[in-house]
Every structure is written in structure tokens, then in C-alpha cells.
Protein backbone atom coordinates (compact mmCIF):
# COMPACT_ATOMS: atom_id res chain seq x y z
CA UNK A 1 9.05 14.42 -7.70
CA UNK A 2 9.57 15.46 -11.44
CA UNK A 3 8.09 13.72 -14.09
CA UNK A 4 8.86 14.03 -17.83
CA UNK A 5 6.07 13.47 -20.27
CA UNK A 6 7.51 12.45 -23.87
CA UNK A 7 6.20 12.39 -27.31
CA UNK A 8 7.13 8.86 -29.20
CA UNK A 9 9.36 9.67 -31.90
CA UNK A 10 7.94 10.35 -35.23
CA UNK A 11 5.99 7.74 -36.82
CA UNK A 12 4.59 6.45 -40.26
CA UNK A 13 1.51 8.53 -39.45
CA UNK A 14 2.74 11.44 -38.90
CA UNK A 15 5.24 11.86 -41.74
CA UNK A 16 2.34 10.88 -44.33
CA UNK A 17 -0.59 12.48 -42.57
CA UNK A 18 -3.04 9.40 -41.68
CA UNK A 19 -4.91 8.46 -38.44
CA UNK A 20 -3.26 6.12 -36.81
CA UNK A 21 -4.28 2.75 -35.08
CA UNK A 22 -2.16 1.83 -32.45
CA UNK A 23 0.33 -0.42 -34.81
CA UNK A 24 1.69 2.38 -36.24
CA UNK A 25 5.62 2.14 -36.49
CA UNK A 26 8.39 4.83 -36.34
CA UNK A 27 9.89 5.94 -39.41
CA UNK A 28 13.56 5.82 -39.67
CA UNK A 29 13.84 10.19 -38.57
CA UNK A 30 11.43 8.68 -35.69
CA UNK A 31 13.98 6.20 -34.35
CA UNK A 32 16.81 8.65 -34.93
CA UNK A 33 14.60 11.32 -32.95
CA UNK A 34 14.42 8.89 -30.12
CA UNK A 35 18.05 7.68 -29.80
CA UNK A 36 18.84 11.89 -29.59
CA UNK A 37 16.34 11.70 -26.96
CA UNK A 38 17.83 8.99 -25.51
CA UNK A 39 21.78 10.59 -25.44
CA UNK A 40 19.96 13.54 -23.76
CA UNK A 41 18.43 11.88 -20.58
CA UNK A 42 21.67 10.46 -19.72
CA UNK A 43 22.14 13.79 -18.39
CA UNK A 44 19.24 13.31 -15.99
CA UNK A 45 18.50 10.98 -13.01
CA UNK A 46 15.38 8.91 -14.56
CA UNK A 47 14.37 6.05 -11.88
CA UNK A 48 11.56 4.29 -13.90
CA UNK A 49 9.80 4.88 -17.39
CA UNK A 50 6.79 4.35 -18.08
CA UNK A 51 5.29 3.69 -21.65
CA UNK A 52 2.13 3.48 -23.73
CA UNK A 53 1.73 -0.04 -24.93
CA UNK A 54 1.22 1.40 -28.95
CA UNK A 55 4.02 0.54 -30.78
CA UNK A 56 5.05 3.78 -31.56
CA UNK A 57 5.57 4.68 -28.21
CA UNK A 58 7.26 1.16 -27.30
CA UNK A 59 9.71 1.29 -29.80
CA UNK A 60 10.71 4.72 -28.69
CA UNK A 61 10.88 3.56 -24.69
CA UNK A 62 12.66 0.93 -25.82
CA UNK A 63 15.63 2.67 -27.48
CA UNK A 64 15.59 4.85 -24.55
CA UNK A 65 15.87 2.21 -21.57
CA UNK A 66 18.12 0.56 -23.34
CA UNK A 67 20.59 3.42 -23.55
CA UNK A 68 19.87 4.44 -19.43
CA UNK A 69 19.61 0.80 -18.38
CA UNK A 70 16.09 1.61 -16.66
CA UNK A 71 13.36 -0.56 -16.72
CA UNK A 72 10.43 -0.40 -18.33
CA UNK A 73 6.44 -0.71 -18.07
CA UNK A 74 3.79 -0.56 -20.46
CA UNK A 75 0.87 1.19 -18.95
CA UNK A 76 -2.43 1.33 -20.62
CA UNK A 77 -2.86 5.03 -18.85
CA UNK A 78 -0.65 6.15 -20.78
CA UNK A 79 -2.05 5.35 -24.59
CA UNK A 80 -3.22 7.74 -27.14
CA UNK A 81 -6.99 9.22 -26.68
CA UNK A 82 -9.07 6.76 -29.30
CA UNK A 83 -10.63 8.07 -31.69
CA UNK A 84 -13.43 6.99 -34.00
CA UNK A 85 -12.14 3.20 -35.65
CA UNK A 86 -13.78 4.67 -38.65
CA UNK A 87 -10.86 6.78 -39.56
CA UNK A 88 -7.85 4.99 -39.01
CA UNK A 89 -5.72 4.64 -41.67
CA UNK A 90 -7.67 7.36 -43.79
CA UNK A 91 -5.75 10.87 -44.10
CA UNK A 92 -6.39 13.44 -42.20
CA UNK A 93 -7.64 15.66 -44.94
CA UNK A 94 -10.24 13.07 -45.82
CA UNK A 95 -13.74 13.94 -46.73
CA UNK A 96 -15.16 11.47 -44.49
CA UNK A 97 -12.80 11.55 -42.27
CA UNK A 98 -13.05 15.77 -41.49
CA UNK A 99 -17.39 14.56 -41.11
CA UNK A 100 -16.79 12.36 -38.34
CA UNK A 101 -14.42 14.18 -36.35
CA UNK A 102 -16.28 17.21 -36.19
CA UNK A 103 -19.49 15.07 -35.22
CA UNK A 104 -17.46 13.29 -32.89
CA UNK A 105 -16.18 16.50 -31.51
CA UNK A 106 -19.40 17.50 -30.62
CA UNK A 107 -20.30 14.89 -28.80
CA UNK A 108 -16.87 15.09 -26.94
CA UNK A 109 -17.93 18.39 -25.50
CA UNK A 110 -20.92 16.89 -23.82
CA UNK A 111 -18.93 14.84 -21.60
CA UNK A 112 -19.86 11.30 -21.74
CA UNK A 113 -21.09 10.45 -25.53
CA UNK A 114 -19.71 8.71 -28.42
CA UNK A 115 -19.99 9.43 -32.01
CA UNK A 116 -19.29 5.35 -32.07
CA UNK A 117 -16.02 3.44 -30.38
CA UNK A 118 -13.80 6.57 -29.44
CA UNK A 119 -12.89 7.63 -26.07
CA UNK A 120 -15.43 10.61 -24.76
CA UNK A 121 -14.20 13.36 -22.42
CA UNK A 122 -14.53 11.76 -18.86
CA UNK A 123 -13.19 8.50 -19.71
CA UNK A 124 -10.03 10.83 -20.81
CA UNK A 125 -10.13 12.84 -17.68
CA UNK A 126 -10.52 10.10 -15.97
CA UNK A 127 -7.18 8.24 -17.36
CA UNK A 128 -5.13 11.63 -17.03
CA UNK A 129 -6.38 11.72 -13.10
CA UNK A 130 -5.19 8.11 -12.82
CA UNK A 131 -1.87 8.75 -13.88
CA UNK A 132 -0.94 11.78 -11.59
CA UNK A 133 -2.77 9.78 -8.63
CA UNK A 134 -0.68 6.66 -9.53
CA UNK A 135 2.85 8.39 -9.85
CA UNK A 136 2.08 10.28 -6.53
CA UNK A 137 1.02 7.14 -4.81
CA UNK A 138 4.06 5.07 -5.52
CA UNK A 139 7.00 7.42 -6.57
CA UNK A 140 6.38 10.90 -4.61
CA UNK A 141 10.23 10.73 -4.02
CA UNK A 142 11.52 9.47 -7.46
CA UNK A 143 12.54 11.26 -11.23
CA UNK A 144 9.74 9.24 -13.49
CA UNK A 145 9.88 9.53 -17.56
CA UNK A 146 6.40 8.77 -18.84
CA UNK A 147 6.52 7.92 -22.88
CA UNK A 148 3.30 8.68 -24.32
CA UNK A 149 1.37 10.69 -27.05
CA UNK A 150 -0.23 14.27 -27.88
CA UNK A 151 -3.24 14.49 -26.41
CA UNK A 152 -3.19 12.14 -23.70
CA UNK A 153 0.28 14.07 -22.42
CA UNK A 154 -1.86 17.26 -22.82
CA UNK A 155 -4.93 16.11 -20.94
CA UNK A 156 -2.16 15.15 -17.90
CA UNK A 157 -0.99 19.04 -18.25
CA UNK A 158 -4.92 19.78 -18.16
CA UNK A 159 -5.19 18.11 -14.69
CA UNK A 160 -2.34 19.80 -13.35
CA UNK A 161 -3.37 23.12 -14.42
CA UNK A 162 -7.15 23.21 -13.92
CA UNK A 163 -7.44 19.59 -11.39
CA UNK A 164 -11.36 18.54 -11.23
CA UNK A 165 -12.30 21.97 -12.82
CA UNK A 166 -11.06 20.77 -15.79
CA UNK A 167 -13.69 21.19 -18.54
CA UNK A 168 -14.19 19.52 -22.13
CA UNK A 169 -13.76 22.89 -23.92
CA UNK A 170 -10.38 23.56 -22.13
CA UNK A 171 -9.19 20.92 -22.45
CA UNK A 172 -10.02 21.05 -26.24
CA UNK A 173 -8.64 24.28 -26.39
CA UNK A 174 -5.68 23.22 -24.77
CA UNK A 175 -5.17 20.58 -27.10
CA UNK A 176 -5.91 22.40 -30.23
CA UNK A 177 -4.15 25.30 -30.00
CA UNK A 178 -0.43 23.92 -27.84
CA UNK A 179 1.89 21.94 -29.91
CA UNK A 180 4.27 18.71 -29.23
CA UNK A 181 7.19 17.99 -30.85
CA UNK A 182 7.77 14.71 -31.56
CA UNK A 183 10.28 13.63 -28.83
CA UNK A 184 9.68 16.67 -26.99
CA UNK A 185 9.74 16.39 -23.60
CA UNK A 186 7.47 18.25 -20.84
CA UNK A 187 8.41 18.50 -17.36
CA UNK A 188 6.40 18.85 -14.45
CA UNK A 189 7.07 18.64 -10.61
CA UNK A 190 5.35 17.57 -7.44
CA UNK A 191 6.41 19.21 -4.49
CA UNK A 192 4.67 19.27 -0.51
CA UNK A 193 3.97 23.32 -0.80
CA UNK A 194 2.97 23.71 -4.07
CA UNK A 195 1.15 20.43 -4.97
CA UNK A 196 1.94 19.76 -8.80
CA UNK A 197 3.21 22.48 -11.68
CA UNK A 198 4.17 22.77 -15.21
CA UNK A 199 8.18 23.63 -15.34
CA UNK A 200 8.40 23.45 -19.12
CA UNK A 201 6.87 22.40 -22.18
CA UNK A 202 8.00 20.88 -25.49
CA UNK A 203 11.65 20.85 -24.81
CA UNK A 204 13.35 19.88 -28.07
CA UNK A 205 16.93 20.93 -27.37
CA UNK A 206 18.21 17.48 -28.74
CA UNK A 207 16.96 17.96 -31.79
């Protein structure tokens, strides 16, 4: 089985630097990002995408299964980690903004607290387990594109590098110090001998 984990195309938040709630809408680059990304899987065998349900990452499944005339479904698995409701909208070089992350990281490092409403480490890990059990449950035999967001695509690449070992500060490290392109796309196979592995990361080709 291969599985392709995808960026959404660029959105409002990320071309003006804001934290973004999960309305955020592609920009105009974002929906010409995805419709490249689109043109390029037509040169792969995708059986099923899968999507986060926040519009950013709708709109760019969208373009795409409408190009490759593969379904689509919106999978809650798949959305953006949450973070603190106290900072969306506010950009990320706010004052306040900096104050609760870093408080809010600290408590993400102890594994199951909250600075207030965000997701904490284990409900994360949790998620990312989820969607590697799911895909191998019910499509060990198929080619599966999976459109989702930063971190959540980079705790999936946590659990199939490290599995249960997987700690907060890896995966923090992990997150903090790889980069995704928007659009770019991450492949990773599931095979009998070697259980799963990382082929490649942040393609961007069709750019």
C-alpha cells in the first residue's frame, strides 16, 4: 500500500501570517498550487482520498478529485492539531499570542494537559495511530491520497518512524525543525516484510 500525505494548498493564513481557525480559505496562489497538484497525480494510480474537513483542506481535495474523478471523504483524523482558541486569528508574531504558545507548549510535553481548549500530545498520537490503523484495516492493497495539514501529516510520519515509542519531545522536534510545502506531498508505503516506511518527503516537483 502507498499512501500520499498532502499539504492543502496555501491559504489566507499562511500568506498573511495569522493562526488559523478551521474556516480559513485558500488564496488564489493556494488554489493554483492545488490544481498543479492536481495535473501531477494524474500520473499516479490514487484509489480513494481522503480529506480534513477544514476548508482549506476541502477546497484543495476538491479541485483534486475533481480532476482524477476519485471520490472523496472528509475524515475528522485527518484535521489540523488545535491549538489554543485564544489565538486564532491573531498573528503569529503576537505578544500574546508567542505567551500562550510557549505555556501551552509546556504543557504539551507532559502528555495529557491543556493550557485551555487545544489538543495535548496523546490525543494527537492517538489520532495519527488511528489513521495508519484505519488505512491498513480497509485498504492494505490500495494507492490512498490523504489531504491534510502540517503537523498532523508530521505526527503520522512520527508513528511510522518511532510507532508507540513515539515521545512528545520527538515529535516536537520533528515538527519544529522538518518543513512542508504547501501542496507538498509525502509518500509512505506499507508492505508485509517491512511493515510501514517513509519513501519521500515534501515532494514539490509541480511547483
Amino acid at each position: 500500500m502507498l499512501v500520499y500525505l498532502v499539504r492543502h494548498g496555501e491559504s489566507e493564513g499562511n500568506k498573511k501570517g495569522f493562526h488559523q481557525s478551521p474556516v480559513v480559505t485558500l488564496t488564489k496562489e493556494g488554489i493554483k498550487q492545488a490544481k498543479s497538484l492536481a495535473n501531477r497525480l494524474t500520473n499516479l494510480k490514487i484509489d480513494f482520498i481522503y480529506s480534513s474537513p477544514q476548508v482549506r483542506a476541502k477546497q484543495t481535495s476538491q479541485i483534486i478529485s475533481k480532476k482524477l474523478g476519485v471520490p472523496i471523504e472528509f475524515w475528522e483524523n485527518l484535521k489540523e492539531i488545535k491549538k489554543p482558541s485564544e489565538i486564532w486569528g491573531k498573528p503569529v508574531d503576537d505578544d500574546l499570542a508567542m505567551k500562550i504558545k510557549k505555556l501551552a507548549r509546556e504543557d504539551f510535553i507532559k502528555g495529557n494537559k491543556k493550557y485551555s481548549d487545544e489538543e495535548t500530545f496523546e490525543e494527537l498520537n492517538q489520532r495519527g495511530k488511528n489513521v495508519l490503523d484505519y488505512l491498513l484495516k480497509d485498504h492494505k492493497d490500495q494507492n490512498i491520497l490523504c489531504i491534510s495539514h502540517s503537523a498532523m501529516i508530521k505526527m503520522i510520519v512520527g508513528k511510522i518512524i518511532f510507532g508507540k515509542n513515539l515521545t512528545p519531545s520527538e515529535y516536537l522536534n520533528l515538527r519544529e525543525h522538518t518543513w512542508l510545502i504547501n501542496t507538498g506531498i509525502t509518500v509512505c508505503e506499507h508492505t508485509n516484510k517491512w511493515g510501514w516506511t517513509l519513501i519521500s518527503w515534501n515532494d514539490t516537483t509541480h511547483l
